[in-house]
C-alpha atoms as a PDB file:
ATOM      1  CA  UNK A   1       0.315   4.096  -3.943  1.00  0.00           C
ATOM      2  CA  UNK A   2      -0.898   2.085  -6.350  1.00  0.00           C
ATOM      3  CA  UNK A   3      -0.639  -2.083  -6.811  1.00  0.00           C
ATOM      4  CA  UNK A   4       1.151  -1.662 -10.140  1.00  0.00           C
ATOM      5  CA  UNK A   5       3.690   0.740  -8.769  1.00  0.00           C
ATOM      6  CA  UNK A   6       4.583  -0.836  -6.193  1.00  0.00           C
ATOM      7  CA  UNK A   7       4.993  -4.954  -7.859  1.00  0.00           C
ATOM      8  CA  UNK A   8       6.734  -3.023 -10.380  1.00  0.00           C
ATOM      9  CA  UNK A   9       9.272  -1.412  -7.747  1.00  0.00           C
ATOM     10  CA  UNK A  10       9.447  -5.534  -6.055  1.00  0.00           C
ATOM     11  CA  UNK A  11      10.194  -6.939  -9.706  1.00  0.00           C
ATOM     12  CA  UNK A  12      13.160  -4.142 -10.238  1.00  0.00           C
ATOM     13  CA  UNK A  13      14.474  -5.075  -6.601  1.00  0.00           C
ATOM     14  CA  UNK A  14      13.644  -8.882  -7.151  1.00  0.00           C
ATOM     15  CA  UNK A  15      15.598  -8.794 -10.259  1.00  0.00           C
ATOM     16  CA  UNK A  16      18.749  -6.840  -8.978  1.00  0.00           C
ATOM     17  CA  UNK A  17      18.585  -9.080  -5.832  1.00  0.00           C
ATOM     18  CA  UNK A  18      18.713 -12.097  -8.035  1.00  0.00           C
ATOM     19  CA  UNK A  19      21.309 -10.872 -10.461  1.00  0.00           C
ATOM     20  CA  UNK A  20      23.433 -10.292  -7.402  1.00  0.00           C
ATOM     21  CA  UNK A  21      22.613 -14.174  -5.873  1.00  0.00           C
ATOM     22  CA  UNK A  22      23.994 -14.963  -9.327  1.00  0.00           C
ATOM     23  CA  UNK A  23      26.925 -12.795  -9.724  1.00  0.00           C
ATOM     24  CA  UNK A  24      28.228 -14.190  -6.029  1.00  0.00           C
ATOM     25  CA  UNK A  25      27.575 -11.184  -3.712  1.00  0.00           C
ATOM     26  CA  UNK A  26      26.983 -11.371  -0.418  1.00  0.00           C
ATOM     27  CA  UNK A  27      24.116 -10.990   1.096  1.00  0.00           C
ATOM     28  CA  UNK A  28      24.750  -8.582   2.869  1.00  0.00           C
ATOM     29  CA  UNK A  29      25.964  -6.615   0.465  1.00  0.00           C
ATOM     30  CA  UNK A  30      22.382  -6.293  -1.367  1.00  0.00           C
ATOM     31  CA  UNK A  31      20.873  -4.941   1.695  1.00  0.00           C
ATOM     32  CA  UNK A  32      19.051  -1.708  -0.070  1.00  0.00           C
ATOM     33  CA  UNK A  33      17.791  -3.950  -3.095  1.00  0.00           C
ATOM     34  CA  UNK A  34      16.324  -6.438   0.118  1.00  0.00           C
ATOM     35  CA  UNK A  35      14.701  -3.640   2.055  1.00  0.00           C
ATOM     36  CA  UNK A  36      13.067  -2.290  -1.220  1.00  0.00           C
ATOM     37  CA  UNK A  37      11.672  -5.321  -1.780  1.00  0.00           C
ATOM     38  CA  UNK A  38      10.534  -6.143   2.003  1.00  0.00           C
ATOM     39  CA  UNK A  39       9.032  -2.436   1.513  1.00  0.00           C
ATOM     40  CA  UNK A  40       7.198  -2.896  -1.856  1.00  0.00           C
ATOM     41  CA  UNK A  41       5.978  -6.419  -0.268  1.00  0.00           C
ATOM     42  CA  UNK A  42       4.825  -4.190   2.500  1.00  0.00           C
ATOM     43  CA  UNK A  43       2.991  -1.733   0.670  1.00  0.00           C
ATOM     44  CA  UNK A  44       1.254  -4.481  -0.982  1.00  0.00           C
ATOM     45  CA  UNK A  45       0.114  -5.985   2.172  1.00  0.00           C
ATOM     46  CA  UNK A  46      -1.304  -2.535   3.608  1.00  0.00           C
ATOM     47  CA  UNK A  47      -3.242  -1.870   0.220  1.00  0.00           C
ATOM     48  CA  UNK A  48      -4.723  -5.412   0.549  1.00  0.00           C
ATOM     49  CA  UNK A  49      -5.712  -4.166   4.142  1.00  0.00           C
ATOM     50  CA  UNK A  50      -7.263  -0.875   2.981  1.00  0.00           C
ATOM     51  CA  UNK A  51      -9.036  -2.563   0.053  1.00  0.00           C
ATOM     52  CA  UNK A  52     -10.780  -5.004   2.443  1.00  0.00           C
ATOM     53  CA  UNK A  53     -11.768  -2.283   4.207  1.00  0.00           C
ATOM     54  CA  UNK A  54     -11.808   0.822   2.206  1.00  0.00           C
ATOM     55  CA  UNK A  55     -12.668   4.432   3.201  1.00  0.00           C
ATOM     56  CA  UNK A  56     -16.370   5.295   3.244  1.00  0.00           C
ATOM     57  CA  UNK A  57     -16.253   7.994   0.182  1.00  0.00           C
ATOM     58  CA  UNK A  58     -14.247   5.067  -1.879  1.00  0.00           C
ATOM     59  CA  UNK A  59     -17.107   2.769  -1.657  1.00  0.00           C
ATOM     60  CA  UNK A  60     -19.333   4.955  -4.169  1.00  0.00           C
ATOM     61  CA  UNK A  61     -16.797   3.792  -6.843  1.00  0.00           C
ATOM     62  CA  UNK A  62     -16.259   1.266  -8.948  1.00  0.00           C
ATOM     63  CA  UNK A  63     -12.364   1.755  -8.425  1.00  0.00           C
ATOM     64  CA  UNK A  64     -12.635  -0.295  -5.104  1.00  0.00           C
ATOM     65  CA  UNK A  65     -13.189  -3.712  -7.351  1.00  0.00           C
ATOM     66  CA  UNK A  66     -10.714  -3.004  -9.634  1.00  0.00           C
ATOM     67  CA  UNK A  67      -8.125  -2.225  -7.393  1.00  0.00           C
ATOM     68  CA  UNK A  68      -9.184  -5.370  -5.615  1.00  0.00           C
ATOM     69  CA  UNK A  69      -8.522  -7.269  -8.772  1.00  0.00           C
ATOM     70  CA  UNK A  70      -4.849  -5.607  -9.326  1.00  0.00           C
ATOM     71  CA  UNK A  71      -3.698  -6.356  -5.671  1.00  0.00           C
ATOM     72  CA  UNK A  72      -5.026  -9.641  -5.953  1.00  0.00           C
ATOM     73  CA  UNK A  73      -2.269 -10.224  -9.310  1.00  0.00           C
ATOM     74  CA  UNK A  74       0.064  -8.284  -7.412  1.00  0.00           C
ATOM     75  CA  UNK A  75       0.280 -10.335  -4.234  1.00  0.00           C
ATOM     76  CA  UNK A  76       0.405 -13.416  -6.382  1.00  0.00           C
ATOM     77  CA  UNK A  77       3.217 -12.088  -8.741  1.00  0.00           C
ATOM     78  CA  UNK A  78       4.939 -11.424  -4.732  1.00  0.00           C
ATOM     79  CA  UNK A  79       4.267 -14.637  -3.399  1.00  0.00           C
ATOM     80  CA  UNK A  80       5.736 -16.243  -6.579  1.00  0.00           C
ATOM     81  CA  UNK A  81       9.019 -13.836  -5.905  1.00  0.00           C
ATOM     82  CA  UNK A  82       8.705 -14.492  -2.284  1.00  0.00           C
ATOM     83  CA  UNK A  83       8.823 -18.365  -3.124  1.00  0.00           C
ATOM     84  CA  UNK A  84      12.091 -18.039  -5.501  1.00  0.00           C
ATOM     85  CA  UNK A  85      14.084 -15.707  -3.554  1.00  0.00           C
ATOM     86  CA  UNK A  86      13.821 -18.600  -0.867  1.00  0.00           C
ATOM     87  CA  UNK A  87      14.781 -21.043  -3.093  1.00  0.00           C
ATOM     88  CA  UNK A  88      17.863 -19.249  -4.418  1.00  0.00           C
ATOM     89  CA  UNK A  89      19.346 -17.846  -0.999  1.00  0.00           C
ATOM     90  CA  UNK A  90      18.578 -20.865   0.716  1.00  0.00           C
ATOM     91  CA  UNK A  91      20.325 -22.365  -2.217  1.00  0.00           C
ATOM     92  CA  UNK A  92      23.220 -19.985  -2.354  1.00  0.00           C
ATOM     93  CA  UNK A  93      23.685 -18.874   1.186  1.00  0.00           C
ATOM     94  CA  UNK A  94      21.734 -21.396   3.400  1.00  0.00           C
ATOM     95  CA  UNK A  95      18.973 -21.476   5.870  1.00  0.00           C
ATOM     96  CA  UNK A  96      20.749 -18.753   7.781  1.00  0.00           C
ATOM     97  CA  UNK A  97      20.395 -16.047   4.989  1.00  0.00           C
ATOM     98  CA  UNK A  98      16.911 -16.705   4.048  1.00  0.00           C
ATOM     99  CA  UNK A  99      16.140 -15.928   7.894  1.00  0.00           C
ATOM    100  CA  UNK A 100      17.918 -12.772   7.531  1.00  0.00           C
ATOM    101  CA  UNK A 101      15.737 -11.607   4.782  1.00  0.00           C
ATOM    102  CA  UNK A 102      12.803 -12.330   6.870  1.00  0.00           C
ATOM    103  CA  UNK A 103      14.112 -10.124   9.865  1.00  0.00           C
ATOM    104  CA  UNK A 104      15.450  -7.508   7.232  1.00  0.00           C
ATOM    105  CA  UNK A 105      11.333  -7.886   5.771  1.00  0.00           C
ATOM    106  CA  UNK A 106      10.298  -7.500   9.768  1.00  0.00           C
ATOM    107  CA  UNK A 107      11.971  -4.482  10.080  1.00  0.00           C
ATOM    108  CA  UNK A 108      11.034  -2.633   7.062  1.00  0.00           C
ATOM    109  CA  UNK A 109       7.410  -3.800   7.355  1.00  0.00           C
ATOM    110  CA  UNK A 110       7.531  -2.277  10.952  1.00  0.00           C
ATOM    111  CA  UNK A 111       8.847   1.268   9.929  1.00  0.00           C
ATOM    112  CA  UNK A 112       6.817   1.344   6.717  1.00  0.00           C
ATOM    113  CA  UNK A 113       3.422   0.507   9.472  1.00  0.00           C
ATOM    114  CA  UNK A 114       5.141   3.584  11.530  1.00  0.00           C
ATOM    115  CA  UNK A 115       5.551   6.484   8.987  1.00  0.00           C
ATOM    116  CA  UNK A 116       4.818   5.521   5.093  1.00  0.00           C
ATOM    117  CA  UNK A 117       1.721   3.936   5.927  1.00  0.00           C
ATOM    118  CA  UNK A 118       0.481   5.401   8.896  1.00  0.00           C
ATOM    119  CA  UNK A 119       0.757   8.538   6.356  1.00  0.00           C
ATOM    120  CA  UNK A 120      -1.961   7.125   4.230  1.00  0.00           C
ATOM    121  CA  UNK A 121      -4.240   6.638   7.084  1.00  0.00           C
ATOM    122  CA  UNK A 122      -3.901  10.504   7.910  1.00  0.00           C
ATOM    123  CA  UNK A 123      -4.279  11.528   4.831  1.00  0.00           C
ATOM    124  CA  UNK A 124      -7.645   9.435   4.350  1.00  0.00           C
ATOM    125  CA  UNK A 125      -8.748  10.926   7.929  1.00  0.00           C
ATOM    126  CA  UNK A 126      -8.217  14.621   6.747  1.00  0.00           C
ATOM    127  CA  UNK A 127     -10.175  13.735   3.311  1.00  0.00           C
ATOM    128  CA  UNK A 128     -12.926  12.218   5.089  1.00  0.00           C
ATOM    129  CA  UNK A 129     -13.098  15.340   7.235  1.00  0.00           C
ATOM    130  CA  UNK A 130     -13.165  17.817   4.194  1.00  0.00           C
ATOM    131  CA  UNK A 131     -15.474  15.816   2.853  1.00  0.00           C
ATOM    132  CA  UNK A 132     -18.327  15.770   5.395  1.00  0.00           C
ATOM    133  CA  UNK A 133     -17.399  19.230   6.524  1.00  0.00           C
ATOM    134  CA  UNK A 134     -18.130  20.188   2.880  1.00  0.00           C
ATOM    135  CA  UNK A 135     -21.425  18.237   2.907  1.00  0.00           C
ATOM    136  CA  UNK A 136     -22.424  19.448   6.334  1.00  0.00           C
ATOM    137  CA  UNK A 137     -21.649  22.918   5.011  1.00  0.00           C
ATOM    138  CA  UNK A 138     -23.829  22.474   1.794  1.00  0.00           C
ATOM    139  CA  UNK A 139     -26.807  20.982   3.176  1.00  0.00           C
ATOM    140  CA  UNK A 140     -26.641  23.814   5.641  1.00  0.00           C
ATOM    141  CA  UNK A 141     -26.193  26.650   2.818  1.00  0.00           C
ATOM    142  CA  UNK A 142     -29.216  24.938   0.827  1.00  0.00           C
ATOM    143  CA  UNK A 143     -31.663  24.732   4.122  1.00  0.00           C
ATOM    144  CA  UNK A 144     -30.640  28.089   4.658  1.00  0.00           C
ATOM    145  CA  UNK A 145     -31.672  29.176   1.147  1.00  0.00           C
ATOM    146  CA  UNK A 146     -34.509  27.617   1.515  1.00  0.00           C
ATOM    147  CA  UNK A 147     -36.121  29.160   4.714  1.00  0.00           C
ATOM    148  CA  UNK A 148     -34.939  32.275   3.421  1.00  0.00           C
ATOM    149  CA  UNK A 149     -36.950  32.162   0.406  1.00  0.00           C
ATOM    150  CA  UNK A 150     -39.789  30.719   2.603  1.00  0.00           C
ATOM    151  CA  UNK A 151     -39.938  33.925   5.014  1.00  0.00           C
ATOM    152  CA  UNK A 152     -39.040  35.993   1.834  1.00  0.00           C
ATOM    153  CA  UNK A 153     -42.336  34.952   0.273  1.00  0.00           C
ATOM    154  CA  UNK A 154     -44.405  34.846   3.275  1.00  0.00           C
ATOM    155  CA  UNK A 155     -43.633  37.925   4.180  1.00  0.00           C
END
């Protein structure tokens, strides 16, 4: 997951959600273009999370500002979505609709916190793992080398 990926996948929902606000539909009807968004707006929100608070081995890079920086114009690019999908459902459909897109956003922020993103968390667990267990593993191989070439030369 990456920020640009993911505003990119809320802009191609934002935009089909708006052509259909403009075209008449329902509401209702747009349901999958909704949830995509409410899930890209998701993502966002859990890389913000994991940025603040990144994974120990991510910390020796420079990639951590960066991708600070490129959530940061995500979530604004969001929040300026966020602020005219209000304004044209609430516009369109009432205040009644615009609450429905914030349950629909509950819902999908919930089951993306269950399995997309709870995903990413196990996979950084298992990477942290391999990682020390390959450190532990070398600094044991080169201590090892080393007292054998100690008692190899005393000896």
């Amino acid at each position: 997951m990456d920020p640009v990926t993911i505003i990119a996948a809320a802009t191609t929902a934002f935009n089909a959600i708006k052509r259909g606000i403009e075209f008449g539909r329902e509401i209702q009807d747009m349901g999958g273009q909704l949830a995509e968004w409410a899930g890209a707006i998701s993502d966002l929100e859990f890389l913000e999370r994991r940025v603040q608070d990144p994974p120990w081995y991510k910390t020796f890079s420079g990639s951590v500002q960066q991708e600070a920086v490129a959530i940061f114009a995500a979530k604004k690019q969001a929040e300026g979505q966020r602020e005219q999908l209000r304004q044209y459902i609430q516009f369109s459909y009432g205040q009644s609709a615009w609450d429905e897109l914030l349950r629909i956003e509950a819902t999908v922020r919930k089951q993306r916190a269950d399995h997309v993103h709870r995903k990413a968390e196990i996979k950084d667990a298992i990477v942290s793992a391999l990682l020390i267990a390959l450190m532990v593993t070398s600094v044991t191989a080169f201590v090892t080398v080393l007292a054998w070439l100690y008692l190899e030369r005393n000896t």
